[in-house]
Protein backbone atom coordinates (compact mmCIF):
# COMPACT_ATOMS: atom_id res chain seq x y z
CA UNK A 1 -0.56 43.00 -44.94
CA UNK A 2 -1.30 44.80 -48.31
CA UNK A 3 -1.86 42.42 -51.32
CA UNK A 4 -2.79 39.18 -49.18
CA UNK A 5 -6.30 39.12 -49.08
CA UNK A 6 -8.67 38.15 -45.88
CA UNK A 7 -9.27 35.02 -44.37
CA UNK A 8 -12.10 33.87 -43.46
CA UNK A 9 -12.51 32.39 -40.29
CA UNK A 10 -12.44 28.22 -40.68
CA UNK A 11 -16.29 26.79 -41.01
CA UNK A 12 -17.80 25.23 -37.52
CA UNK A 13 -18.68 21.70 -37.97
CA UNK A 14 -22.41 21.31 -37.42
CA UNK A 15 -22.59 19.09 -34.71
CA UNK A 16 -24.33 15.77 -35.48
CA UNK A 17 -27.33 14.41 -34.98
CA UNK A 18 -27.43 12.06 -32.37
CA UNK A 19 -28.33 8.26 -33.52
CA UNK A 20 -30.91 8.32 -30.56
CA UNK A 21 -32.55 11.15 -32.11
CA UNK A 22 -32.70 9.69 -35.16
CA UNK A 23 -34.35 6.32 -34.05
CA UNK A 24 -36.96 8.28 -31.79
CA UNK A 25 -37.52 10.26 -35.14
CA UNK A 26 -38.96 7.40 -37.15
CA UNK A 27 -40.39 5.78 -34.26
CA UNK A 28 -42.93 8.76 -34.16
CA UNK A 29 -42.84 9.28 -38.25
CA UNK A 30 -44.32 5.15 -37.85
CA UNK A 31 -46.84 5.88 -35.16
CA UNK A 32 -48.46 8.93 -37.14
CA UNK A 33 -48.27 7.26 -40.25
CA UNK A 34 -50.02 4.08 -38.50
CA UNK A 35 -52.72 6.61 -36.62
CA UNK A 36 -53.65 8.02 -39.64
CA UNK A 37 -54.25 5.23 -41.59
CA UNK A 38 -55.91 3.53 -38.66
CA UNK A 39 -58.57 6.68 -38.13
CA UNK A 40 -58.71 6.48 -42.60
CA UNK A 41 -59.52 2.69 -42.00
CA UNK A 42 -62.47 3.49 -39.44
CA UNK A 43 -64.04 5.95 -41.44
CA UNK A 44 -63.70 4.11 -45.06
CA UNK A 45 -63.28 1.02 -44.02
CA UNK A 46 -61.66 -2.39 -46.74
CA UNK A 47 -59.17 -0.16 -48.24
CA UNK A 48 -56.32 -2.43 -46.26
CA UNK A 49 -52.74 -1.75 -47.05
CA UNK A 50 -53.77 0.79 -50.08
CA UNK A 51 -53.88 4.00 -47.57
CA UNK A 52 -50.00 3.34 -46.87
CA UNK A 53 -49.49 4.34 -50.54
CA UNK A 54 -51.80 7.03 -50.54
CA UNK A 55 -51.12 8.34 -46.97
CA UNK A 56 -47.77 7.42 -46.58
CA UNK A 57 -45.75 10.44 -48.99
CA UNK A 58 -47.75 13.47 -47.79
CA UNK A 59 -47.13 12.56 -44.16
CA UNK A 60 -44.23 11.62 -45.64
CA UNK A 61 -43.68 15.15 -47.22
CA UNK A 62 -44.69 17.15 -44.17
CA UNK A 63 -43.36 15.62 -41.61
CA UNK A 64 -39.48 15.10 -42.44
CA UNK A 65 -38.98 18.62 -43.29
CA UNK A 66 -40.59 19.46 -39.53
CA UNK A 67 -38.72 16.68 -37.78
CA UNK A 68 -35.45 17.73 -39.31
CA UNK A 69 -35.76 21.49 -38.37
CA UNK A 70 -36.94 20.65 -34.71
CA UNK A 71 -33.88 18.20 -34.48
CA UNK A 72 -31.16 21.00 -36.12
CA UNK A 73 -32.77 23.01 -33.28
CA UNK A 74 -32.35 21.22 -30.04
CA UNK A 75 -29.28 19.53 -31.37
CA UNK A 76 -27.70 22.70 -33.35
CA UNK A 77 -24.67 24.44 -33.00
CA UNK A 78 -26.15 27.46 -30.73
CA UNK A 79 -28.60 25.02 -28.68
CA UNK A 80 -25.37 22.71 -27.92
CA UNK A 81 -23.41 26.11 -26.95
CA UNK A 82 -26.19 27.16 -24.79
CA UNK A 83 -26.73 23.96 -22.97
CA UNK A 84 -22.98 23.36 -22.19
CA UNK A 85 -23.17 26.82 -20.79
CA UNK A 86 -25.48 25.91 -18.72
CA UNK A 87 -24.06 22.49 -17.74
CA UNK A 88 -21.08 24.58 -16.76
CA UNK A 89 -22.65 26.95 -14.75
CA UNK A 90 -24.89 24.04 -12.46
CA UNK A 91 -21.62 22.08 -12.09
CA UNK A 92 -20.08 25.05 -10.64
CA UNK A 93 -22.99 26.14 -8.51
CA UNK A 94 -23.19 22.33 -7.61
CA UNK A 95 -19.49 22.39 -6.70
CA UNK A 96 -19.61 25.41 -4.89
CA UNK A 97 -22.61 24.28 -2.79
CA UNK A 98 -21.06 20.99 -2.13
CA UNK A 99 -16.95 22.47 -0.79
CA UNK A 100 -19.69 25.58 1.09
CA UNK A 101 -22.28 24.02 2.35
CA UNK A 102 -21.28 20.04 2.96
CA UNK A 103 -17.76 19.52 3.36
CA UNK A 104 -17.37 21.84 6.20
CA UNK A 105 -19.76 20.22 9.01
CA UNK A 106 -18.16 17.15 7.19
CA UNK A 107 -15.10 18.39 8.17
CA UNK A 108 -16.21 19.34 11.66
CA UNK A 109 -16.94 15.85 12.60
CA UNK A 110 -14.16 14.19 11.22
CA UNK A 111 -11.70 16.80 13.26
CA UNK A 112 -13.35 16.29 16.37
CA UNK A 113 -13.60 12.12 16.13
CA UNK A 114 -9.66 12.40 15.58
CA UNK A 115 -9.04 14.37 18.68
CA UNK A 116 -10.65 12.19 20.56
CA UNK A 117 -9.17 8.85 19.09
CA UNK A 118 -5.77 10.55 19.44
CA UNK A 119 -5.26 10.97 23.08
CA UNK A 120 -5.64 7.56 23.61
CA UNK A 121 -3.88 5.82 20.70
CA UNK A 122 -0.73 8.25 22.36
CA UNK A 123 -0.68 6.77 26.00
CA UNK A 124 -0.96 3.69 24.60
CA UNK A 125 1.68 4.04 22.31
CA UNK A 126 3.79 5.21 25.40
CA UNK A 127 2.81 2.93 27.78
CA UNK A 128 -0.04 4.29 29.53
CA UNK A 129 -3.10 2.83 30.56
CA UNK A 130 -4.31 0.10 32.24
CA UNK A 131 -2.90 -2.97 30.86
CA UNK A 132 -4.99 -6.35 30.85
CA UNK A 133 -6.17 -9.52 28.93
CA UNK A 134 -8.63 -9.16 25.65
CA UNK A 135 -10.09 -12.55 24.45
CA UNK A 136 -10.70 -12.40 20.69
CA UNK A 137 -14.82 -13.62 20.08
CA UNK A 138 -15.24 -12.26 16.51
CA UNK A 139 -13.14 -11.38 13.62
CA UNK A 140 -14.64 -9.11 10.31
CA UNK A 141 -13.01 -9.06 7.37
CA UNK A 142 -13.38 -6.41 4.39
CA UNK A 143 -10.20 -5.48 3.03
CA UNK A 144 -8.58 -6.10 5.79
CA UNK A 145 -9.29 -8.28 9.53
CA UNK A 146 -10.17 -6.87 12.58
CA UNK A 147 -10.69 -8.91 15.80
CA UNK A 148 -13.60 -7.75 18.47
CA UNK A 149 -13.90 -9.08 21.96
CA UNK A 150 -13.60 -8.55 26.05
CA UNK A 151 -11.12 -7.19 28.06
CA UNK A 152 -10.21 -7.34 31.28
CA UNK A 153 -7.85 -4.95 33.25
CA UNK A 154 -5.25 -6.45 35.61
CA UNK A 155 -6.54 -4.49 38.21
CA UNK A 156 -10.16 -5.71 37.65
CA UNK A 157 -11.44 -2.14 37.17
CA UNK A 158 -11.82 -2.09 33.56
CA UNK A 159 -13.90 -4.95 32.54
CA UNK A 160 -15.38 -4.52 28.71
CA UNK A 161 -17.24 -6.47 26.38
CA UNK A 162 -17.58 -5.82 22.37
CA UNK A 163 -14.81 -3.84 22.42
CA UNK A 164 -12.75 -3.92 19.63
CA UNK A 165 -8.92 -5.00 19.33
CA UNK A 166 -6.41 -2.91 17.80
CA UNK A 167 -3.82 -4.50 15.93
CA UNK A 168 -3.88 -8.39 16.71
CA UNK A 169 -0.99 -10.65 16.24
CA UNK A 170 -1.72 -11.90 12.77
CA UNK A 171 -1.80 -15.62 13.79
CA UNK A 172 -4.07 -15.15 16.32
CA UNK A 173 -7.36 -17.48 16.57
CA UNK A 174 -10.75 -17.31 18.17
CA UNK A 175 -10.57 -17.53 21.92
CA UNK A 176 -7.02 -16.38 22.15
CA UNK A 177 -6.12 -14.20 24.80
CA UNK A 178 -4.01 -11.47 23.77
CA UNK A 179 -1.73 -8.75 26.33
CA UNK A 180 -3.64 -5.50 25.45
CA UNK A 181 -4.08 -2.11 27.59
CA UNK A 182 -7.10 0.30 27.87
CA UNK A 183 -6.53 3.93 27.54
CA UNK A 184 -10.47 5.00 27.32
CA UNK A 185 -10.24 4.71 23.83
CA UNK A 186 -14.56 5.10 22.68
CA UNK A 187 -14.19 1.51 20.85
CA UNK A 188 -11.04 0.02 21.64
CA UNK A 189 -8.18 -1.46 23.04
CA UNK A 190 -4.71 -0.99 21.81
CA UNK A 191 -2.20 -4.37 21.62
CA UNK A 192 0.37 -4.42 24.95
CA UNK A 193 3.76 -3.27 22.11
CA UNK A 194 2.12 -0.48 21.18
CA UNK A 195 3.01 -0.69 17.42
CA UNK A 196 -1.08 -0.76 16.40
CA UNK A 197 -0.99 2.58 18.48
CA UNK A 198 1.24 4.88 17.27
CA UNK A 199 -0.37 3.60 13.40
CA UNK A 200 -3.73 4.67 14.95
CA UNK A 201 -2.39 8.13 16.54
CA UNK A 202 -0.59 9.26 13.07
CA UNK A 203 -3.56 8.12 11.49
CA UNK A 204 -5.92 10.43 13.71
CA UNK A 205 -3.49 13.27 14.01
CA UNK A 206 -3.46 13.49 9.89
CA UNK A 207 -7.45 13.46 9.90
CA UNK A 208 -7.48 16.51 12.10
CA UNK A 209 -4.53 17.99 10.56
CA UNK A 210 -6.43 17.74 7.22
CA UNK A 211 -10.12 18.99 8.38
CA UNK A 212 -8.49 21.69 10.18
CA UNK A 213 -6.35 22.53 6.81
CA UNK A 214 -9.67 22.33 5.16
CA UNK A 215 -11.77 24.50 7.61
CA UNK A 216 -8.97 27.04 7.82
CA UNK A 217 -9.53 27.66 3.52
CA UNK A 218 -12.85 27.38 3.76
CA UNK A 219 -13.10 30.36 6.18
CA UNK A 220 -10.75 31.97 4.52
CA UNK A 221 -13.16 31.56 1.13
CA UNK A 222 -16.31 32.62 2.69
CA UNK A 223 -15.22 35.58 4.25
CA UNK A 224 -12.70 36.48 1.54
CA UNK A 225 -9.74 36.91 3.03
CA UNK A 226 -7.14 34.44 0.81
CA UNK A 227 -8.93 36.84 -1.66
CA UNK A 228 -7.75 40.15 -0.20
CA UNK A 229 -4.46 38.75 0.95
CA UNK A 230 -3.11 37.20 -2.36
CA UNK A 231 -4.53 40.36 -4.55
CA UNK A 232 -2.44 42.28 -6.28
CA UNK A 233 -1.50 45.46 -4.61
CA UNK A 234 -2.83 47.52 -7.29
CA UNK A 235 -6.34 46.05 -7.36
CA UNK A 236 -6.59 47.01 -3.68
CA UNK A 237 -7.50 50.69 -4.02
């Protein structure tokens, strides 16, 4: 507008000196100051204390100046712009190496283990299986208990040892014998009501629901086609 006259733009802070800095600073202003007068004490030796007065302000003199350019340089405004920039850009090439390169096998494996623990969490939710005794031997604790042990099918065709026990009765003790059924579940055996079941199945069925989800975006991001299909019509051509 005529008559109102420029602004300038507001002053950048200079960003401060760390304290660090500052402490490593003297630290080496102390060891020069005690190098010098230790080599001026070998050569003209008896002069004690005297050559920290005489020594002391033209090290003094030269060396502040020096330390407080080279510390306005790594810790000045454009050196602190430059090095975020680069933080930025290895975080995102971290990132990006991490969701392209790891996740995805990641991924993988946790989509096939819950394939495979969900078949047989589901018959044994539903009743399927071959339904026997498991004696509880061992119980773990972390956050929460789990009970390990042997099983035995009805039928005496199943017979398994170490195998762990889904879903317990939470009064149960060691050497209890608990109704169970075996479904060919890789590390368990699923409690006869088939509650601890159908928590296992949902469980299993939402970790490959997820890595799928996951592996579906990332092919989708490597080969660019979330890109093309979300563009604007316009930036097509």
């Amino acid at each position: 507008m005529p008559g109102v006259p420029p602004t300038s733009p507001p002053a950048v802070a200079e960003p401060s000196i760390p304290g660090r800095a500052k402490l490593l600073a003297i630290v080496v202003f102390l060891s020069l100051l005690a190098a010098m007068i230790g080599l001026v004490e070998l050569v003209f030796p008896g002069n004690d204390w005297r050559h920290v007065k005489f020594w002391g302000i033209p090290v003094a003199v030269l060396y502040w100046p020096l330390a407080r350019h080279v510390m306005r340089r790594v810790y000045g405004e454009r050196r602190m712009a430059a090095d975020k920039r680069l933080d930025a850009a290895r975080e995102v090439r971290y990132r990006r190496w991490f969701f392209r390169y790891f996740m995805p096998p990641m991924a993988l494996v946790f989509a096939i283990l819950g394939g495979i623990d969900a078949g047989p969490a589901w018959q044994a939710w539903h009743g399927q299986g071959r339904p026997g005794w498991a004696v509880t031997e061992e119980r773990t604790c972390n956050r929460t208990c789990s009970w390990t042990g042997t099983f035995r099918s009805d039928d005496g065709a199943v017979d398994r040892a170490g195998v762990w026990i889904w879903d317990p009765p939470a009064q149960v003790r060691a050497g209890d014998r608990i109704r169970a059924v075996d479904t060919g579940d890789r590390t368990a055996v699923f409690e006869a009501s088939g509650g601890g079941a159908r928590e296992q199945w949902w469980f299993a069925t939402l970790l490959v629901g997820g890595a799928a989800a996951y592996l579906a975006w990332w092919l989708g991001w490597i080969t660019g086609f979330w890109r093309i299909l979300f563009r604007e019509g316009d930036d097509l051509c």
